[in-house]
PDB file of N, CA and C in Angstrom:
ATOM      1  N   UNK A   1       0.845  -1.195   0.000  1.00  0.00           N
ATOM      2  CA  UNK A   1       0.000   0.000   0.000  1.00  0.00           C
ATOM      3  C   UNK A   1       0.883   1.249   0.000  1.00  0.00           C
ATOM      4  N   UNK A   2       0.348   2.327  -1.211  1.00  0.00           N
ATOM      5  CA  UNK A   2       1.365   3.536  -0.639  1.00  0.00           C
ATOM      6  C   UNK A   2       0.575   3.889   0.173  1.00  0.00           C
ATOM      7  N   UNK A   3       1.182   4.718   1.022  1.00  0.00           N
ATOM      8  CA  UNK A   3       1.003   6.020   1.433  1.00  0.00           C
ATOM      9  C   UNK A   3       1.137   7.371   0.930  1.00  0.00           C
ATOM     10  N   UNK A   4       0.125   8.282   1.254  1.00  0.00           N
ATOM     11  CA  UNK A   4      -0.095   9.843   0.655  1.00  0.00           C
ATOM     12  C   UNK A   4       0.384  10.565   1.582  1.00  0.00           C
ATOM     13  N   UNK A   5       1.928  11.310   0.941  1.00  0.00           N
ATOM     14  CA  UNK A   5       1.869  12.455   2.313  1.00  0.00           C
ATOM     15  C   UNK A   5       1.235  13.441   2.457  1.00  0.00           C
ATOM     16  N   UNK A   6       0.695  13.646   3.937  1.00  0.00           N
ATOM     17  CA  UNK A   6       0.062  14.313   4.349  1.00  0.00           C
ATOM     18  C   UNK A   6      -2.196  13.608   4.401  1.00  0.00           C
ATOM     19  N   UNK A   7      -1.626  12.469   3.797  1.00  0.00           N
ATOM     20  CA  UNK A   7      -3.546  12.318   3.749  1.00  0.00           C
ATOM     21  C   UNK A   7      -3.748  12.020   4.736  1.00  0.00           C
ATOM     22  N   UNK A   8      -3.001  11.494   6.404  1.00  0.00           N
ATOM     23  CA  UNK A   8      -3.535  11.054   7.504  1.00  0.00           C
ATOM     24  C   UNK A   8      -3.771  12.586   8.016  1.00  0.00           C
ATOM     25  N   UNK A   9      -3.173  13.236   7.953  1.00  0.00           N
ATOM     26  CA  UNK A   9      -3.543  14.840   8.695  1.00  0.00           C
ATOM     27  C   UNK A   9      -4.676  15.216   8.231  1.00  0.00           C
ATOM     28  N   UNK A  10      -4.482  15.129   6.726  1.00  0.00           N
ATOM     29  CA  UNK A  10      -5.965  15.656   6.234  1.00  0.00           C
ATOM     30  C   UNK A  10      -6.968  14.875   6.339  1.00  0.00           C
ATOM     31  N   UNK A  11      -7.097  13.563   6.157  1.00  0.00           N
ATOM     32  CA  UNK A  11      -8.373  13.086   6.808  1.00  0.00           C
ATOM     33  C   UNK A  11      -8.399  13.123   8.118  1.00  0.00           C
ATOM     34  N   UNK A  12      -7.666  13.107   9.411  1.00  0.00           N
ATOM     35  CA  UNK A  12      -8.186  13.712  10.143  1.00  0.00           C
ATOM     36  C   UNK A  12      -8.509  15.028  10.936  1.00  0.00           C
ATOM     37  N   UNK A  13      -8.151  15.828   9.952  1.00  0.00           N
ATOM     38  CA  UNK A  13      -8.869  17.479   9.929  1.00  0.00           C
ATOM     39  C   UNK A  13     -10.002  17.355   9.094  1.00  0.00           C
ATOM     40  N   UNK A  14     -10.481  16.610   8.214  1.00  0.00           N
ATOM     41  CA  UNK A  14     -11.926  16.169   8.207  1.00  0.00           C
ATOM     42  C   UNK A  14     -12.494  15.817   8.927  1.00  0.00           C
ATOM     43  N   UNK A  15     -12.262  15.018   9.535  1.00  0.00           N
ATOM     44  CA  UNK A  15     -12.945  14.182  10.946  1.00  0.00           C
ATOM     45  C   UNK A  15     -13.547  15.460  11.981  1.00  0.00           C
ATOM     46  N   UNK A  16     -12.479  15.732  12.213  1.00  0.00           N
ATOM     47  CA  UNK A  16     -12.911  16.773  13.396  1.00  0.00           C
ATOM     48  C   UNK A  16     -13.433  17.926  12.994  1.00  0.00           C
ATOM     49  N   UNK A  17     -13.480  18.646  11.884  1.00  0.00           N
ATOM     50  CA  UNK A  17     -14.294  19.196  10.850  1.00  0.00           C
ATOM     51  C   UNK A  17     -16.111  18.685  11.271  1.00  0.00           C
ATOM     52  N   UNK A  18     -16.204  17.453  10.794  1.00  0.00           N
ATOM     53  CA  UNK A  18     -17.253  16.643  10.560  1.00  0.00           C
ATOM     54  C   UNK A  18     -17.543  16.392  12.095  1.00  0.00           C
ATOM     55  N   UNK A  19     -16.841  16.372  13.291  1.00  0.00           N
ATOM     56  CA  UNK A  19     -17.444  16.092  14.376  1.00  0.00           C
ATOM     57  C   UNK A  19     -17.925  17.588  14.779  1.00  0.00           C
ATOM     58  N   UNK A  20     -17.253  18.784  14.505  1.00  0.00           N
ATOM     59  CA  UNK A  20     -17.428  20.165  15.485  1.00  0.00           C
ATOM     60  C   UNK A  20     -18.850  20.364  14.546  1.00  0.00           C
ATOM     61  N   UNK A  21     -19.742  19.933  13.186  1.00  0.00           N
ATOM     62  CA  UNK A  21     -20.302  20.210  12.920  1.00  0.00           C
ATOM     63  C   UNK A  21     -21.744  19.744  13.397  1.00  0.00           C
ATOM     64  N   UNK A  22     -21.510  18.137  13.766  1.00  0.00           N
ATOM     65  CA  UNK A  22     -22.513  17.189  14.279  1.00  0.00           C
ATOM     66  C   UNK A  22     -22.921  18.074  15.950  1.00  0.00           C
ATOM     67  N   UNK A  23     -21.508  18.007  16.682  1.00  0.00           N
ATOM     68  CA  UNK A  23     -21.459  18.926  18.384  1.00  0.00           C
ATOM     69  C   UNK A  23     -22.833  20.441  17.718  1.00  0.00           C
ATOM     70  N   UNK A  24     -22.295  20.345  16.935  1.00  0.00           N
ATOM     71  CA  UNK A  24     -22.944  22.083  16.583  1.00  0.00           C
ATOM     72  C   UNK A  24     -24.203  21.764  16.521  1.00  0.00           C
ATOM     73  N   UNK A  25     -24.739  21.037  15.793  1.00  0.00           N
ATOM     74  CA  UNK A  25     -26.145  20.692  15.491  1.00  0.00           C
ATOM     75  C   UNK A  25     -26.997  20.205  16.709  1.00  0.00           C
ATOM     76  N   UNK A  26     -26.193  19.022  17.056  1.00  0.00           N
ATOM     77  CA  UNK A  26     -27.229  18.989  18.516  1.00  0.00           C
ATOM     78  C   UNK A  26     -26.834  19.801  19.371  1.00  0.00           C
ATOM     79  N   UNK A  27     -26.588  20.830  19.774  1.00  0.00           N
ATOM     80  CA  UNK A  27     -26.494  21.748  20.566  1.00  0.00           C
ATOM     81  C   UNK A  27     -27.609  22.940  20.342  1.00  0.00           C
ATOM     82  N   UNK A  28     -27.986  23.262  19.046  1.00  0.00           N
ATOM     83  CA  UNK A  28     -28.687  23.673  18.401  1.00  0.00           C
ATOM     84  C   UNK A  28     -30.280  23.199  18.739  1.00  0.00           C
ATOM     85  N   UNK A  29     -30.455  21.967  18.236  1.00  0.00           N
ATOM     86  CA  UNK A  29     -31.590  21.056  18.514  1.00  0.00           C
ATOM     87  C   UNK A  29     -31.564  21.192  20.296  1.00  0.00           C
ATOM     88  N   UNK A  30     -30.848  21.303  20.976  1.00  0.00           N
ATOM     89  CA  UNK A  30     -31.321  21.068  22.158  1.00  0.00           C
ATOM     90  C   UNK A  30     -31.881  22.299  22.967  1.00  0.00           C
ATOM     91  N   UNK A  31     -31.253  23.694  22.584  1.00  0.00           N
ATOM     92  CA  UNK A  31     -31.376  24.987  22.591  1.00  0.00           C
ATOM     93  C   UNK A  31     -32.653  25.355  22.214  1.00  0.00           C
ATOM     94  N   UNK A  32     -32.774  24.974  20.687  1.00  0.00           N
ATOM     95  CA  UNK A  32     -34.508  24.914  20.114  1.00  0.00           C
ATOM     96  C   UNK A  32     -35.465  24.360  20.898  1.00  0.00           C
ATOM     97  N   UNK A  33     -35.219  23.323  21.635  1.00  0.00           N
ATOM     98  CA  UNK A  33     -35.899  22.544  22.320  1.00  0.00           C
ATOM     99  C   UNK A  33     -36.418  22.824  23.838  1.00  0.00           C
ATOM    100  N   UNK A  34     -35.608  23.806  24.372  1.00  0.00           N
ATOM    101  CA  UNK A  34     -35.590  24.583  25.804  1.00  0.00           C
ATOM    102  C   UNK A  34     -36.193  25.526  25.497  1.00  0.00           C
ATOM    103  N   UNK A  35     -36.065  26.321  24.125  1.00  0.00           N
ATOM    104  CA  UNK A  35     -37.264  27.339  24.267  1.00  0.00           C
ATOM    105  C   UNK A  35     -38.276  27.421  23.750  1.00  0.00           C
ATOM    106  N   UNK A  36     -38.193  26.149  23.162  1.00  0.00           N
ATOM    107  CA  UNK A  36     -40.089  25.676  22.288  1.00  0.00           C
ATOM    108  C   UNK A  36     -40.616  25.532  23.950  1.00  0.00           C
ATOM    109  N   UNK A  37     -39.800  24.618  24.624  1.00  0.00           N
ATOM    110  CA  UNK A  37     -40.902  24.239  25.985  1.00  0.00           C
ATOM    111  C   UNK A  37     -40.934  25.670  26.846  1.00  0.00           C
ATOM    112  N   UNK A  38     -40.144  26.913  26.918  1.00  0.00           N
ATOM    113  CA  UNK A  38     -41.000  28.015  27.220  1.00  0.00           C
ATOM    114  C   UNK A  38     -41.563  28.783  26.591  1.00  0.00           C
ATOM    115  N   UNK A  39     -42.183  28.362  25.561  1.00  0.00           N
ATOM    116  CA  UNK A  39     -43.264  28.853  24.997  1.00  0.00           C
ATOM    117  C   UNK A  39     -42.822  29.498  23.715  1.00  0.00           C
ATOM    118  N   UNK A  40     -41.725  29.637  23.622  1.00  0.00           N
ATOM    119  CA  UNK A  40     -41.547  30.390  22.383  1.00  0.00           C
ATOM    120  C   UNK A  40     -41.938  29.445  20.873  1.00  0.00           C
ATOM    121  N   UNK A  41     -42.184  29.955  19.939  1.00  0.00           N
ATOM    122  CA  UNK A  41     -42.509  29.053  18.631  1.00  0.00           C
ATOM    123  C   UNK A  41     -41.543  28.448  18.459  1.00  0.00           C
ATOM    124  N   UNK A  42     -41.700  27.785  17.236  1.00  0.00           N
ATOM    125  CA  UNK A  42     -40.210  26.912  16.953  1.00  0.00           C
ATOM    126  C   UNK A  42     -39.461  27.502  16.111  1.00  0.00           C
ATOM    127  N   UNK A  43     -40.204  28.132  15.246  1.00  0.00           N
ATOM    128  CA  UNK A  43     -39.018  29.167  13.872  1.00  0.00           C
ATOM    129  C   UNK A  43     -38.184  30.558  14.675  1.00  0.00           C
ATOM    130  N   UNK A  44     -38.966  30.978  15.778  1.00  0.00           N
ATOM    131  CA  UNK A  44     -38.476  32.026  16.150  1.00  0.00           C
ATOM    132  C   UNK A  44     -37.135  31.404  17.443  1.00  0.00           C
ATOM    133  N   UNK A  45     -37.549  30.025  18.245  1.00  0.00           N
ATOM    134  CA  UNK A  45     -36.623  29.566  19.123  1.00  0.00           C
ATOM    135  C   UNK A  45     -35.208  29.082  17.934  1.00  0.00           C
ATOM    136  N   UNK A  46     -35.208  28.897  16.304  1.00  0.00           N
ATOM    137  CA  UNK A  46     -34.471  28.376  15.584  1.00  0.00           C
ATOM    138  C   UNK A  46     -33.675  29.567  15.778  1.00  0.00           C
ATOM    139  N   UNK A  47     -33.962  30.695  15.592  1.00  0.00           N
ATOM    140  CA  UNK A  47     -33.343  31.673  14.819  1.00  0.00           C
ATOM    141  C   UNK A  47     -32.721  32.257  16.294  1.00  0.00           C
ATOM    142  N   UNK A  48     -33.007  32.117  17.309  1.00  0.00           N
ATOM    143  CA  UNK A  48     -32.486  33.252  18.425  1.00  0.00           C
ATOM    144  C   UNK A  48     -31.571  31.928  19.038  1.00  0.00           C
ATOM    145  N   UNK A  49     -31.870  30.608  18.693  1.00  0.00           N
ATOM    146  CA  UNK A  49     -30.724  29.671  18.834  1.00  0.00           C
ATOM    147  C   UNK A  49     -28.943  29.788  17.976  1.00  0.00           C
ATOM    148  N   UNK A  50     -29.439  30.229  16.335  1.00  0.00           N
ATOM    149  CA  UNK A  50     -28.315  30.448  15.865  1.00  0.00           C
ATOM    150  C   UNK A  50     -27.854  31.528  16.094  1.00  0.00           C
ATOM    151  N   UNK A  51     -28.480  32.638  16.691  1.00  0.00           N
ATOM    152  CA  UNK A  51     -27.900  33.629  17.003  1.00  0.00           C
ATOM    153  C   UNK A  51     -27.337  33.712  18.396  1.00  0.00           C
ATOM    154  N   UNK A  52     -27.525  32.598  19.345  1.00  0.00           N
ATOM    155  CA  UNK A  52     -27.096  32.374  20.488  1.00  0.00           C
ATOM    156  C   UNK A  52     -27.238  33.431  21.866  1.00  0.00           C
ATOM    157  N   UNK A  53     -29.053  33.209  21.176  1.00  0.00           N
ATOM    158  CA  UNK A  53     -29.535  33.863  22.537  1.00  0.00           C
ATOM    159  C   UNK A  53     -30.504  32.807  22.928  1.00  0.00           C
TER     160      UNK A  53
END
């Protein structure tokens, strides 16, 4: 098998790329989810989630 220099770095700066994006999302979903249950709607709890309020 060759090896590519540099493809183990770069696939794993994909990786962690691809994980900080997944962390991001459910963090998101869970944020949405704390302020649907105080009452706020869900499009408006989306939007004050990405804006990180």
């Amino acid at each position: 098998m060759v090896e590519i220099k540099g493809f183990n770095e770069a696939y794993n700066n994909m990786l962690a790329i691809e994980t900080m994006k997944k962390i991001k999302k459910q963090a998101l979903k869970r944020r949405i989810a704390e302020l649907t249950e105080q009452g706020i709607d869900k499009e408006t709890a989306k939007v004050m989630a990405e804006c990180g309020l």
